[in-house]
PDB file of N, CA and C in Angstrom:
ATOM      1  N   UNK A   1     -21.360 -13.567 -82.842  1.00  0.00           N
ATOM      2  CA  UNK A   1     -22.030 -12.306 -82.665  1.00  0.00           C
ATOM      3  C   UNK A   1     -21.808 -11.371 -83.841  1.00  0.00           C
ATOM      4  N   UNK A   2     -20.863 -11.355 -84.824  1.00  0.00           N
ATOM      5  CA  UNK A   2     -20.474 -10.889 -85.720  1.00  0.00           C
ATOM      6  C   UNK A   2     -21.587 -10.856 -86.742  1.00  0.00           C
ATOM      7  N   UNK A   3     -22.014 -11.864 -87.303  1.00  0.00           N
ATOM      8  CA  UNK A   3     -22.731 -11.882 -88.260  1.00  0.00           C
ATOM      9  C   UNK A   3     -24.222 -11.737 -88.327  1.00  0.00           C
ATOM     10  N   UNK A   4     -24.464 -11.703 -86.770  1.00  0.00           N
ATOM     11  CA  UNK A   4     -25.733 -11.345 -86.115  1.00  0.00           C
ATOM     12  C   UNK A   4     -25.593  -9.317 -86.161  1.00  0.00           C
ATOM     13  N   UNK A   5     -25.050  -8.798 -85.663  1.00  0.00           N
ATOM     14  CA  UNK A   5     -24.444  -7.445 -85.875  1.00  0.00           C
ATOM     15  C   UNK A   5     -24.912  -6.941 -87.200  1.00  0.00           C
ATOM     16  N   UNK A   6     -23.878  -8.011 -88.271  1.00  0.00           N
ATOM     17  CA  UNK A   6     -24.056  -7.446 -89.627  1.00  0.00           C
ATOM     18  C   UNK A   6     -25.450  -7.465 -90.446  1.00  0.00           C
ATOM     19  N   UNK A   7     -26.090  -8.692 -89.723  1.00  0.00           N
ATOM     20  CA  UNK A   7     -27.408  -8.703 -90.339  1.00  0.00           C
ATOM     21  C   UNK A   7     -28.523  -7.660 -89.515  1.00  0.00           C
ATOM     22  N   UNK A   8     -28.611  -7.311 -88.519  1.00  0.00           N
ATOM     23  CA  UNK A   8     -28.808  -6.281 -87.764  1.00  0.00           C
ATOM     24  C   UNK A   8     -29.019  -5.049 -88.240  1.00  0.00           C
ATOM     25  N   UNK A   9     -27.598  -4.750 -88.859  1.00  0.00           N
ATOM     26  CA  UNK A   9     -27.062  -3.596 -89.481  1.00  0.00           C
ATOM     27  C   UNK A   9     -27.417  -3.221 -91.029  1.00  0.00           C
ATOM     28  N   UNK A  10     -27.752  -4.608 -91.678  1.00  0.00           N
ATOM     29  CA  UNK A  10     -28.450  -4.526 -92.723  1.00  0.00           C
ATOM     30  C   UNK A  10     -29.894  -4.547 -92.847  1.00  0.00           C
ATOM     31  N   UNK A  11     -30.609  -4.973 -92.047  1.00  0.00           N
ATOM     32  CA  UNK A  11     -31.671  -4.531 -91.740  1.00  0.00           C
ATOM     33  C   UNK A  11     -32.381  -3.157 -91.555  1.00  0.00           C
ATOM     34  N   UNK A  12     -31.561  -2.394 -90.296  1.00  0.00           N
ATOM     35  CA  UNK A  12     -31.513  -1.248 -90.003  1.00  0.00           C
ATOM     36  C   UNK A  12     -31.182  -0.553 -91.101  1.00  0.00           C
ATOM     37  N   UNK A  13     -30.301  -0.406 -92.099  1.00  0.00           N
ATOM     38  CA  UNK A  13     -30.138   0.383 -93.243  1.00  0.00           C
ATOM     39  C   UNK A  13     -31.225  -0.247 -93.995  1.00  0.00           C
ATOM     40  N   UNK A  14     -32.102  -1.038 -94.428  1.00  0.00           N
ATOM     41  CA  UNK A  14     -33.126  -1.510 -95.641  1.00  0.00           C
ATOM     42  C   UNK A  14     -34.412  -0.746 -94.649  1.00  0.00           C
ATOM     43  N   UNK A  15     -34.529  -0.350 -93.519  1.00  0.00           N
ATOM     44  CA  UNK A  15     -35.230   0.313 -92.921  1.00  0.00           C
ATOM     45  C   UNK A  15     -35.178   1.735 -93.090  1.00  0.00           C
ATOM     46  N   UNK A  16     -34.248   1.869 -92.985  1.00  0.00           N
ATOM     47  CA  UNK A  16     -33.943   3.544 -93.391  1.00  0.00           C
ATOM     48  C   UNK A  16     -34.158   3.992 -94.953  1.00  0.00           C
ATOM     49  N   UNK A  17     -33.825   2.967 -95.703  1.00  0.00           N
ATOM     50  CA  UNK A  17     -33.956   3.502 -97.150  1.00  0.00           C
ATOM     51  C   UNK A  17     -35.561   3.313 -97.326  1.00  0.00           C
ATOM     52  N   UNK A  18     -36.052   1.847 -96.831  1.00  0.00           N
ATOM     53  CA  UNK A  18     -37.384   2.550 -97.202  1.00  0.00           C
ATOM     54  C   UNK A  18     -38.472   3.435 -96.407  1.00  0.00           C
ATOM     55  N   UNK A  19     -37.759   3.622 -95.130  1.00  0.00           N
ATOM     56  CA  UNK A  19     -38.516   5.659 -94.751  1.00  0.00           C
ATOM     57  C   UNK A  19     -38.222   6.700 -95.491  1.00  0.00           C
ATOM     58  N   UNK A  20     -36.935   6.248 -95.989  1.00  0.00           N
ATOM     59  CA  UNK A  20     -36.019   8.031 -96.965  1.00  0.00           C
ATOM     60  C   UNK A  20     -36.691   7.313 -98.381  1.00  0.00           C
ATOM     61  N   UNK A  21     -37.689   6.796 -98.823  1.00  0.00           N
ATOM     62  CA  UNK A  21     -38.300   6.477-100.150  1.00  0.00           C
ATOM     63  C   UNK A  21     -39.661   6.994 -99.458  1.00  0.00           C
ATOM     64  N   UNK A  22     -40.304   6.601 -98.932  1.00  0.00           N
ATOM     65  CA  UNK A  22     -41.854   7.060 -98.258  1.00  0.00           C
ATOM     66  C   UNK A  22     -41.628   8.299 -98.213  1.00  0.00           C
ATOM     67  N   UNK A  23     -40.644   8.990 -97.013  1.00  0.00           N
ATOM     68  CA  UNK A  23     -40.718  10.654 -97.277  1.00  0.00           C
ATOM     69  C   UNK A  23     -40.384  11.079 -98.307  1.00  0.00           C
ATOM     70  N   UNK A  24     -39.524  10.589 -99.398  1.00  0.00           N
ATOM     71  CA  UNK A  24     -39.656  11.333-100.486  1.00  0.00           C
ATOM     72  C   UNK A  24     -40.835  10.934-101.602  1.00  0.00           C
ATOM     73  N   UNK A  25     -41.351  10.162-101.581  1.00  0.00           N
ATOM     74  CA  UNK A  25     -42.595   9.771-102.274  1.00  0.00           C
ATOM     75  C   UNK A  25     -43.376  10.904-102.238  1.00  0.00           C
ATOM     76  N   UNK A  26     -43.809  10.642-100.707  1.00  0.00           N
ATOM     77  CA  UNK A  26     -45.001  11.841-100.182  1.00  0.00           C
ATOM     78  C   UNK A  26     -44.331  13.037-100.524  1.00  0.00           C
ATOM     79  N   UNK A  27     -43.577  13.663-100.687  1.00  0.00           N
ATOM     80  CA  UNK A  27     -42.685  14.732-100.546  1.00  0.00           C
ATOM     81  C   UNK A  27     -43.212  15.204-102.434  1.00  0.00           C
ATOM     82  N   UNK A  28     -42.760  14.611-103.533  1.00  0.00           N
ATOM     83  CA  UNK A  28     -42.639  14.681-104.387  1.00  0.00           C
ATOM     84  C   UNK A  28     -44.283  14.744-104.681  1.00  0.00           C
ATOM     85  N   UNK A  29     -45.290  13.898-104.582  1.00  0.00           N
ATOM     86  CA  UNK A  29     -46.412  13.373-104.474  1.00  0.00           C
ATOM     87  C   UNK A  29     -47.295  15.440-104.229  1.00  0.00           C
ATOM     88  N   UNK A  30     -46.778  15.345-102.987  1.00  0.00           N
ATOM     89  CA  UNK A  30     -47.579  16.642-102.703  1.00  0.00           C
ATOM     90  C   UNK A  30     -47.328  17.768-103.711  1.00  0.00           C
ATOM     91  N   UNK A  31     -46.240  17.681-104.108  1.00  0.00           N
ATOM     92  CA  UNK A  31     -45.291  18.895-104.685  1.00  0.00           C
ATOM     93  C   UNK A  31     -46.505  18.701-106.416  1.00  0.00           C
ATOM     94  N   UNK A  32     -46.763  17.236-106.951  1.00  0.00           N
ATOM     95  CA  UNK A  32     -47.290  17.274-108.432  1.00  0.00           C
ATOM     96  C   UNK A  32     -48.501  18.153-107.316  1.00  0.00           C
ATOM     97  N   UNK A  33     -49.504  17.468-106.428  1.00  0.00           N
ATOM     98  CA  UNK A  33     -51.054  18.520-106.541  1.00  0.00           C
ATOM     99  C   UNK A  33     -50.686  19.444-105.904  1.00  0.00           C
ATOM    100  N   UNK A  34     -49.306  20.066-105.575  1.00  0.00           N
ATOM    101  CA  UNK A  34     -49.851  21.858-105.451  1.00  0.00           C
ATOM    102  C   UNK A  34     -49.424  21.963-106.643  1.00  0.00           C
ATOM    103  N   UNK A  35     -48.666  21.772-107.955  1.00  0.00           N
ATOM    104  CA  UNK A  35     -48.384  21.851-109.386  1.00  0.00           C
ATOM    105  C   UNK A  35     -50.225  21.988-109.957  1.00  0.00           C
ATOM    106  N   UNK A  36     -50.316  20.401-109.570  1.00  0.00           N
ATOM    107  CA  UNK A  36     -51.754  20.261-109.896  1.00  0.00           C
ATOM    108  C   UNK A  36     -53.187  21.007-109.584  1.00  0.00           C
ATOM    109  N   UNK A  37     -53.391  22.081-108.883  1.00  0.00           N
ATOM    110  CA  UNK A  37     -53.708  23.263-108.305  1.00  0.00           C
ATOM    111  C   UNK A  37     -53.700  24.412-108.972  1.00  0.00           C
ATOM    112  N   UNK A  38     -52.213  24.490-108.901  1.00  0.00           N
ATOM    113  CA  UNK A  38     -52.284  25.760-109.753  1.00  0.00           C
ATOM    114  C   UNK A  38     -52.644  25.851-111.278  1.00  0.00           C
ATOM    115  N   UNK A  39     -51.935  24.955-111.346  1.00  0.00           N
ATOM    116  CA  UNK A  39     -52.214  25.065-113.290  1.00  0.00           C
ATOM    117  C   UNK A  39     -53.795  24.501-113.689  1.00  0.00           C
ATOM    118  N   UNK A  40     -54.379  24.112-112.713  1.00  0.00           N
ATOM    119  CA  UNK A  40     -55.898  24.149-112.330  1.00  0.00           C
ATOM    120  C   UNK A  40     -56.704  25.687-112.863  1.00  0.00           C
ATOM    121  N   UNK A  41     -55.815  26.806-112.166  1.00  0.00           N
ATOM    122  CA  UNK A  41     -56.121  28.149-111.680  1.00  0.00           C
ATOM    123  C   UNK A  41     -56.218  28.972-113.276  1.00  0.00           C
ATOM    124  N   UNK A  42     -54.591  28.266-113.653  1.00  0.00           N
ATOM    125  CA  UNK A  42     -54.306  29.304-115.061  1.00  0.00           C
ATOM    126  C   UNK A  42     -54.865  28.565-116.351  1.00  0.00           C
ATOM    127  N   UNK A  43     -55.002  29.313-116.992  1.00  0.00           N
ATOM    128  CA  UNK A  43     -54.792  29.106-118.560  1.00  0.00           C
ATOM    129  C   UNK A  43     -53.952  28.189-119.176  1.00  0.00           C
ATOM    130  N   UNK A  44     -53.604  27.669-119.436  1.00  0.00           N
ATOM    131  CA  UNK A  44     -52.186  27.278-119.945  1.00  0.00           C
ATOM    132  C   UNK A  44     -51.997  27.148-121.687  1.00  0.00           C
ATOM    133  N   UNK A  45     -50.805  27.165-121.794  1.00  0.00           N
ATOM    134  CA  UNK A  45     -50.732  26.930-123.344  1.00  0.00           C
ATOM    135  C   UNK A  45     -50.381  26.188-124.007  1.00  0.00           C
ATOM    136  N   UNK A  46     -51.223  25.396-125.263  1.00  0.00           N
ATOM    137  CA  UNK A  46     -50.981  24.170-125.541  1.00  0.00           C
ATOM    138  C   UNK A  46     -49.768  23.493-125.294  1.00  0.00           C
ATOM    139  N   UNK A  47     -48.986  24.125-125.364  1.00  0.00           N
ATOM    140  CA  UNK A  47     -47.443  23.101-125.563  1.00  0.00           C
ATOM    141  C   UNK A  47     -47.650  22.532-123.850  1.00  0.00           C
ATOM    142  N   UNK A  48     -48.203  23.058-122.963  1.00  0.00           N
ATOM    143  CA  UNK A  48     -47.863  22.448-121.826  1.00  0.00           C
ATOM    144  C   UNK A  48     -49.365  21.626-121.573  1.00  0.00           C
ATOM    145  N   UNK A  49     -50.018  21.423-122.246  1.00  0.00           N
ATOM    146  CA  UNK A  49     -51.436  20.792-121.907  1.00  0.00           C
ATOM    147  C   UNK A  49     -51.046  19.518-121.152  1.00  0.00           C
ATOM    148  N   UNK A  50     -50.185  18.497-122.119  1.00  0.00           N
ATOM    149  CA  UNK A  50     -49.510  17.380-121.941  1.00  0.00           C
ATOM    150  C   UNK A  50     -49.017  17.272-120.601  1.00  0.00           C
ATOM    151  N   UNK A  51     -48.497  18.242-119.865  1.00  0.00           N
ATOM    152  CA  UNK A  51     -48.192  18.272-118.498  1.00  0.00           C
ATOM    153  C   UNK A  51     -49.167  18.430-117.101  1.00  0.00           C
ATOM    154  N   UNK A  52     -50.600  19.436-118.043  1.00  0.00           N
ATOM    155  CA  UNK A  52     -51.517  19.187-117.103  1.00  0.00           C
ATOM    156  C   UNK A  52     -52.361  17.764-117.411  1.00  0.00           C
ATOM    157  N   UNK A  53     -51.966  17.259-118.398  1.00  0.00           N
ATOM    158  CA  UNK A  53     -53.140  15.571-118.852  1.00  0.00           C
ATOM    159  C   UNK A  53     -52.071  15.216-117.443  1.00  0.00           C
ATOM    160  N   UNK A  54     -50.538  15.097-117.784  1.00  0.00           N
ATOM    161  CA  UNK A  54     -50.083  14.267-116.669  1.00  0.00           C
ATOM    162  C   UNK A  54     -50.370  14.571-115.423  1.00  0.00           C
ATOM    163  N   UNK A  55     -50.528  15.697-114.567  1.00  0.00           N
ATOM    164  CA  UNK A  55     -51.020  16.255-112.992  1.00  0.00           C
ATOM    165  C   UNK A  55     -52.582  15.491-113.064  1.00  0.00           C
ATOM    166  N   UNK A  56     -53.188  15.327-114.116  1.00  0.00           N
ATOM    167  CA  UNK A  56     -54.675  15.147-113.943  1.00  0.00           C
ATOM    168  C   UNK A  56     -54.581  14.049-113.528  1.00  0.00           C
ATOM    169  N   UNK A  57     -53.785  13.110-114.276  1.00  0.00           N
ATOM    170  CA  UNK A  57     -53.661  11.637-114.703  1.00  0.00           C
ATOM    171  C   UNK A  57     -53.167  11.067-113.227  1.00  0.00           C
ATOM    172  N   UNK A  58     -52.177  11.836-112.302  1.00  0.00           N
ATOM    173  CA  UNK A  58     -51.661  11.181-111.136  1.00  0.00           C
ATOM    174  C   UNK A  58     -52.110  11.624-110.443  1.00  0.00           C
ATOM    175  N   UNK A  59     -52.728  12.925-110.241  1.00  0.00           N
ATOM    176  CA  UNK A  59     -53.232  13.857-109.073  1.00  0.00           C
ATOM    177  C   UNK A  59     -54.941  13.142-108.816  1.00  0.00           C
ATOM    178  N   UNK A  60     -55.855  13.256-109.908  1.00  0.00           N
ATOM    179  CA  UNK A  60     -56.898  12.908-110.023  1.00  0.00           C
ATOM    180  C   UNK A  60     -57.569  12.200-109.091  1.00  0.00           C
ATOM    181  N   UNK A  61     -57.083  10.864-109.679  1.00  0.00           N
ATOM    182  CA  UNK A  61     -57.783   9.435-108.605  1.00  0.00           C
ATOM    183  C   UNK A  61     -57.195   9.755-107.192  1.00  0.00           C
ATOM    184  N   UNK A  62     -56.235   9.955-106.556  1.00  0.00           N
ATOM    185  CA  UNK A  62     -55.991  10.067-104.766  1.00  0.00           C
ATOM    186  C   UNK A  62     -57.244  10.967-104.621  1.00  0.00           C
ATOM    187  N   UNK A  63     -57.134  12.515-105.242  1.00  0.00           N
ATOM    188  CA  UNK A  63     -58.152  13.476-104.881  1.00  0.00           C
ATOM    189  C   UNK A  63     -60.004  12.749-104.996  1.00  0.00           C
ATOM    190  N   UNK A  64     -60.029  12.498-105.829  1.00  0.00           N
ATOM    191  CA  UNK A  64     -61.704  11.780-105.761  1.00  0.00           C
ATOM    192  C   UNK A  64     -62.115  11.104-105.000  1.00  0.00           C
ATOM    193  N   UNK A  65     -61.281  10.280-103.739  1.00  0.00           N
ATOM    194  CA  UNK A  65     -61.199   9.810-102.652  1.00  0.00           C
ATOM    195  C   UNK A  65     -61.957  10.397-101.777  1.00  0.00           C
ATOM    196  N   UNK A  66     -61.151  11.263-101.390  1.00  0.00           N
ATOM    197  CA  UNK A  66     -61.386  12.603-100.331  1.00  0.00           C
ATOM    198  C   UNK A  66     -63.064  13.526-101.205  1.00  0.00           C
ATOM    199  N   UNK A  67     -62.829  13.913-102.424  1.00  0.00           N
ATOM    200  CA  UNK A  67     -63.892  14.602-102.786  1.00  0.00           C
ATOM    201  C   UNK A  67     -65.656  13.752-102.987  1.00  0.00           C
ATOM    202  N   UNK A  68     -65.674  11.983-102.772  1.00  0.00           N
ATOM    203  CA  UNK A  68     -66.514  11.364-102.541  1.00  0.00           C
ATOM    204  C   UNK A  68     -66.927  11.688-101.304  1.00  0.00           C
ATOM    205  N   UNK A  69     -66.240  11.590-100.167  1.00  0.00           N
ATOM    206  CA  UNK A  69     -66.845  11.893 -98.829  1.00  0.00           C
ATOM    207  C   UNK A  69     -67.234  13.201 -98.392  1.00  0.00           C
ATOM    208  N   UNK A  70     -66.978  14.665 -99.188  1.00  0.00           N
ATOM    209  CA  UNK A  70     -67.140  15.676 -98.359  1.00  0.00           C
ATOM    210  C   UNK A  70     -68.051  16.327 -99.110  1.00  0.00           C
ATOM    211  N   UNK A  71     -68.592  17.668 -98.753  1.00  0.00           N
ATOM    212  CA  UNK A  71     -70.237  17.751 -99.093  1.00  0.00           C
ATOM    213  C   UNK A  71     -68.991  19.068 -99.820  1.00  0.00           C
ATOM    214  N   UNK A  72     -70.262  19.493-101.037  1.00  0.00           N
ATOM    215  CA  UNK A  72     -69.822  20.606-101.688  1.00  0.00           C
ATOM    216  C   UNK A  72     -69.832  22.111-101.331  1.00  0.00           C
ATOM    217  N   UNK A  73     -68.964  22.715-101.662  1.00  0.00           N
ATOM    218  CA  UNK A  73     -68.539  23.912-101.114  1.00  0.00           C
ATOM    219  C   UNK A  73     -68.982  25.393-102.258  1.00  0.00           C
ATOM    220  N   UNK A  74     -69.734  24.360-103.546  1.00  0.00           N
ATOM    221  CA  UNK A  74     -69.470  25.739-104.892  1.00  0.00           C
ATOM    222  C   UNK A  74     -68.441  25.424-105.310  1.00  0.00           C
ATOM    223  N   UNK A  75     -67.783  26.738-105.466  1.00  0.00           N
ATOM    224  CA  UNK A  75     -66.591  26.786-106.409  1.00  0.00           C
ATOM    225  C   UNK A  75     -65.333  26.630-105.533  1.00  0.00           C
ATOM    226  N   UNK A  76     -65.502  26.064-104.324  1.00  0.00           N
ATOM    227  CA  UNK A  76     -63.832  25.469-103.717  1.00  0.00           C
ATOM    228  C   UNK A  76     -63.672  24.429-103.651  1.00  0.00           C
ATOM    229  N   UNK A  77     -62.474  23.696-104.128  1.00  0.00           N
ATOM    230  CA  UNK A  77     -62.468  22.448-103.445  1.00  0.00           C
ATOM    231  C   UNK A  77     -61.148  22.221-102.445  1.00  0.00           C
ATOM    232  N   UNK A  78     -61.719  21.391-101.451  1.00  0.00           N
ATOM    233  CA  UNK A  78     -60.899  21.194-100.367  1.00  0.00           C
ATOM    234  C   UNK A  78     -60.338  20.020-100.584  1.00  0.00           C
ATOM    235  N   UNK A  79     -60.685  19.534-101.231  1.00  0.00           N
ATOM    236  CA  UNK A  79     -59.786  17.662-101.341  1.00  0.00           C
ATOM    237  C   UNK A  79     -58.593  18.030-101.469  1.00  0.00           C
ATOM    238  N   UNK A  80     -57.562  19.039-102.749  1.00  0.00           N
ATOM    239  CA  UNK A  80     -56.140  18.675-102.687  1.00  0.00           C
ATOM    240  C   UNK A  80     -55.394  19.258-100.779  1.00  0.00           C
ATOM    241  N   UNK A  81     -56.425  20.427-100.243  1.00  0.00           N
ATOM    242  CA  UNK A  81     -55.576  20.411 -98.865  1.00  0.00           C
ATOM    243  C   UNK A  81     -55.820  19.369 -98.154  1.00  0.00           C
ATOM    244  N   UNK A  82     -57.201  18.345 -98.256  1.00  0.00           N
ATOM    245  CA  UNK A  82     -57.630  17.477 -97.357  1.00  0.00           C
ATOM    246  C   UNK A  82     -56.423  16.236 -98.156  1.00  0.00           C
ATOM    247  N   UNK A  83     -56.352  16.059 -98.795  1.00  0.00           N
ATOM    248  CA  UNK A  83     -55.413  15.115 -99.737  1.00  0.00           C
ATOM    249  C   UNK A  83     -53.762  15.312 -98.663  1.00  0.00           C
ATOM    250  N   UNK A  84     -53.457  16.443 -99.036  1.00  0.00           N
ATOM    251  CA  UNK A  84     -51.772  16.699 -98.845  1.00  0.00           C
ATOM    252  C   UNK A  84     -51.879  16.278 -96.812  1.00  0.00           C
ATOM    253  N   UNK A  85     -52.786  17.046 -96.314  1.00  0.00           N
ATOM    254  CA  UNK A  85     -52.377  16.862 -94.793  1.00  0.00           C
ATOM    255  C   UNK A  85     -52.899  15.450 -94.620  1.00  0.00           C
ATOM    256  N   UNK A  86     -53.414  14.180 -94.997  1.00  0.00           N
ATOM    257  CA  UNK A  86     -53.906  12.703 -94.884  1.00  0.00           C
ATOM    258  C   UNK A  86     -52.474  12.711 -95.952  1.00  0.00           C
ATOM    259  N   UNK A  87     -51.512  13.446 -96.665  1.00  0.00           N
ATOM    260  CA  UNK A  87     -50.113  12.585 -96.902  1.00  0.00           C
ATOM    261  C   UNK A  87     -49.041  12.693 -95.884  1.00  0.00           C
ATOM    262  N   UNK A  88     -49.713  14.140 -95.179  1.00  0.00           N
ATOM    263  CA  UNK A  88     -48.207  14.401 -94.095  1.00  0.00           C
ATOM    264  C   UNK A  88     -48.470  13.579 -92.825  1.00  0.00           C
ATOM    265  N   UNK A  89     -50.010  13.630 -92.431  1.00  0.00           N
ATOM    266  CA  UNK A  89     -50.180  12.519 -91.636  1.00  0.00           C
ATOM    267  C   UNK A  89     -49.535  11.011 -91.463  1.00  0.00           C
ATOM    268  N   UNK A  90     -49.804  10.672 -92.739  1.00  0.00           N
ATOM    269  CA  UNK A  90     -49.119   9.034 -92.722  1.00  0.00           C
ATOM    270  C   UNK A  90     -48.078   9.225 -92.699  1.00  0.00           C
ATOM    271  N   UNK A  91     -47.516  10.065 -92.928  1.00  0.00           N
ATOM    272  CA  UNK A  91     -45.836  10.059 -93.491  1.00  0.00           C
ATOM    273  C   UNK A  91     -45.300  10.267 -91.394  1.00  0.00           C
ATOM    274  N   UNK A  92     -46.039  11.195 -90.956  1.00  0.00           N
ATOM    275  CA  UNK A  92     -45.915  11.130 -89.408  1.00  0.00           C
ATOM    276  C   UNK A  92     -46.000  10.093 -88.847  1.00  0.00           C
ATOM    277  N   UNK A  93     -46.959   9.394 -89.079  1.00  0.00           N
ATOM    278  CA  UNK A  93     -47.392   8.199 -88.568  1.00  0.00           C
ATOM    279  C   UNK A  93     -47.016   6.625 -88.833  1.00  0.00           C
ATOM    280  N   UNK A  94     -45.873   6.915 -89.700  1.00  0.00           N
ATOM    281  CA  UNK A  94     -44.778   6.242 -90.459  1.00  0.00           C
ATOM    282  C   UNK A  94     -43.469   6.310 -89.652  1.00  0.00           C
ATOM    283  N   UNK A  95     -43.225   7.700 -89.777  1.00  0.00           N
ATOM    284  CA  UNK A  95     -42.097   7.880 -88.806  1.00  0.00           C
ATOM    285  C   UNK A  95     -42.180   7.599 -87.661  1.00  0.00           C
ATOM    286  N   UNK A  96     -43.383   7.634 -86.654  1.00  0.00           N
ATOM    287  CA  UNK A  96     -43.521   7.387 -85.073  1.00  0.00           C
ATOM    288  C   UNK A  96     -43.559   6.289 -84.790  1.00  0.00           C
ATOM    289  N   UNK A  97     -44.411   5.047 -85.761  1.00  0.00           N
ATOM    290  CA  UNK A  97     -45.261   4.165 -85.146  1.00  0.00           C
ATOM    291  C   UNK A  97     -44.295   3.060 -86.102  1.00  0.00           C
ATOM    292  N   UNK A  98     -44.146   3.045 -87.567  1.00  0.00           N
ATOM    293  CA  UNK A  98     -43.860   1.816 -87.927  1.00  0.00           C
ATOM    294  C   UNK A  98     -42.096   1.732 -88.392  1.00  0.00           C
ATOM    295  N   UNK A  99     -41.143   3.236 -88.568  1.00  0.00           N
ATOM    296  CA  UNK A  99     -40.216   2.775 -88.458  1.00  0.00           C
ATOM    297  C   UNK A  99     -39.754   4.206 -87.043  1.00  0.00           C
ATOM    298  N   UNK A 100     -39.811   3.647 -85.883  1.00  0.00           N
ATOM    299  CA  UNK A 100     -39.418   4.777 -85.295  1.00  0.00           C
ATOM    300  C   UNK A 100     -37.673   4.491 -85.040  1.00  0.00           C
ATOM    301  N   UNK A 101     -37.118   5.405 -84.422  1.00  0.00           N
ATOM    302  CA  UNK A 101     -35.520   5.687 -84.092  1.00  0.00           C
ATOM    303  C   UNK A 101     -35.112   4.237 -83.639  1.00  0.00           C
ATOM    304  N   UNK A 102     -34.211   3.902 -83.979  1.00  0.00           N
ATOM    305  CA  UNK A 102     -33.817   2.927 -83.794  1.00  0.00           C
ATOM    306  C   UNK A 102     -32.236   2.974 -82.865  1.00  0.00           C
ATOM    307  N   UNK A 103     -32.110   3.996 -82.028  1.00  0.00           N
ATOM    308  CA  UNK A 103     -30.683   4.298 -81.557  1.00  0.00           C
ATOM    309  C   UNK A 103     -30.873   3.895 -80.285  1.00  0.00           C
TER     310      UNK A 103
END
């Protein structure tokens, strides 16, 4: 029964690390497109261009997803909020359904 336990137990921890990697993925993920948002908004100055190529470069493709399916608004776009709540969603739906409590 011992080594059944331990493999058990190692399981259960390779489970946990990769939920505490998913929530911080999504976590970090959301954090570049509200980055990616704002510096949308401002001006910026060359020395930091390089930082908005990078928000464009990772933020971009998820958002065009969401902005293929929804009809235009003018000058708003809703994809990065429609984006972030379809990340907190899964990340819910991660926690409930595919690794729930294991106690």
């Amino acid at each position: 029964m011992g080594a059944h336990d331990a493999s058990f137990g190692l399981l259960l921890d390779a489970v946990s690390s990769v939920q505490s990697f998913v929530s911080v993925f999504i976590w970090v993920y959301t954090l570049l497109i509200l980055f990616y948002v704002i510096m949308s908004w401002i001006q910026v100055p060359y020395s930091l261009s390089g930082v908005q190529r990078f928000l464009r470069d990772v933020c971009e493709p998820y958002l065009r997803l969401f902005r293929r399916f929804m009809p235009s608004f003018g000058a708003f776009d809703f994809a990065p909020m429609i984006g972030v709540l379809v990340l907190v969603l899964i990340e819910r739906l991660l926690a409930d359904v595919v690794f729930p409590r294991l106690h």
